[in-house]
Protein backbone atom coordinates (compact mmCIF):
# COMPACT_ATOMS: atom_id res chain seq x y z
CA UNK A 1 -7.62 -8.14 -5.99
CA UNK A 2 -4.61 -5.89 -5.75
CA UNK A 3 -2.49 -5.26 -2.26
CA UNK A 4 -2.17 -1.81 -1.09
CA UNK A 5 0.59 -0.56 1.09
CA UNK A 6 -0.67 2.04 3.23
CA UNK A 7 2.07 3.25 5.71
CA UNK A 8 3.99 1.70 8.61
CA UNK A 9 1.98 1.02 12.08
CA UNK A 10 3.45 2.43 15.48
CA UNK A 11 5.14 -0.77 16.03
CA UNK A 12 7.24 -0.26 12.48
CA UNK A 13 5.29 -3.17 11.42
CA UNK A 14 4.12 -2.62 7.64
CA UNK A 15 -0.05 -2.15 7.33
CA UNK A 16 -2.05 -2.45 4.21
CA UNK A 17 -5.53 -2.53 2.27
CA UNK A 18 -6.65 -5.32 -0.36
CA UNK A 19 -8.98 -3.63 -3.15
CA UNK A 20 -11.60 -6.39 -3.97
CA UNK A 21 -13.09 -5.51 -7.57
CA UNK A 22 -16.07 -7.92 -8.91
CA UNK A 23 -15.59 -10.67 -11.14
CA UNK A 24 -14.18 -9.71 -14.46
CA UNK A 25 -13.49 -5.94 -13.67
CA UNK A 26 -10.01 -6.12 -12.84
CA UNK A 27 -9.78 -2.85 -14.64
CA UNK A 28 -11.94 -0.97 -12.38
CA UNK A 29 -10.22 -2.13 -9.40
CA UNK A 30 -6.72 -1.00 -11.49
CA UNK A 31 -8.44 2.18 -11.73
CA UNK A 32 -9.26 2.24 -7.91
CA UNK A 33 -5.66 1.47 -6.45
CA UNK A 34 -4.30 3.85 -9.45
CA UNK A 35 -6.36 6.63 -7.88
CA UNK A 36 -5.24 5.84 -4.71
CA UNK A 37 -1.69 5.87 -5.69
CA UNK A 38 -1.82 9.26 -6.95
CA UNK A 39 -3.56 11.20 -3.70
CA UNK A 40 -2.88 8.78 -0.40
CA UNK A 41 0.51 8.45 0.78
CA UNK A 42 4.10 8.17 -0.65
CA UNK A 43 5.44 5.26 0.90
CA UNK A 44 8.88 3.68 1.08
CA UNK A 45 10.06 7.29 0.13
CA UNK A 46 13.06 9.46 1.66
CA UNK A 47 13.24 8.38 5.00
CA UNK A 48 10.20 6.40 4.98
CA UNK A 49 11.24 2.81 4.21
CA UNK A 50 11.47 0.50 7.32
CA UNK A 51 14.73 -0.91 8.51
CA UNK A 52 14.78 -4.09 9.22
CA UNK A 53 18.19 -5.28 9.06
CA UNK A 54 19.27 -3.24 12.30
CA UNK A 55 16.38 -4.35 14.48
CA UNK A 56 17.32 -6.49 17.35
């Protein structure tokens, strides 16, 4: 299994996927989220990454 972060949801609350591979195949799921990585968004880039420290 292998956590995904997929963008930040309206309420600038962090939202992701879990990529579930069978038993054993770790390397096919590595080859899942790897693919992912290189076409789906570029998070927690620029002005993308949340700011939590200045919320009230």
């Amino acid at each position: 299994m292998v956590d995904v972060p997929l963008g930040i949801a309206g309420n600038d609350i962090p939202i992701g996927m879990q990529v579930v591979g069978n038993t054993f195949d770790d390397l096919a799921t590595f080859r899942v989220v790897s693919g992912y990585s290189r076409s789906g968004l570029h998070l927690y880039k620029g002005g993308l990454f949340p700011d939590y420290w200045n919320k009230a």
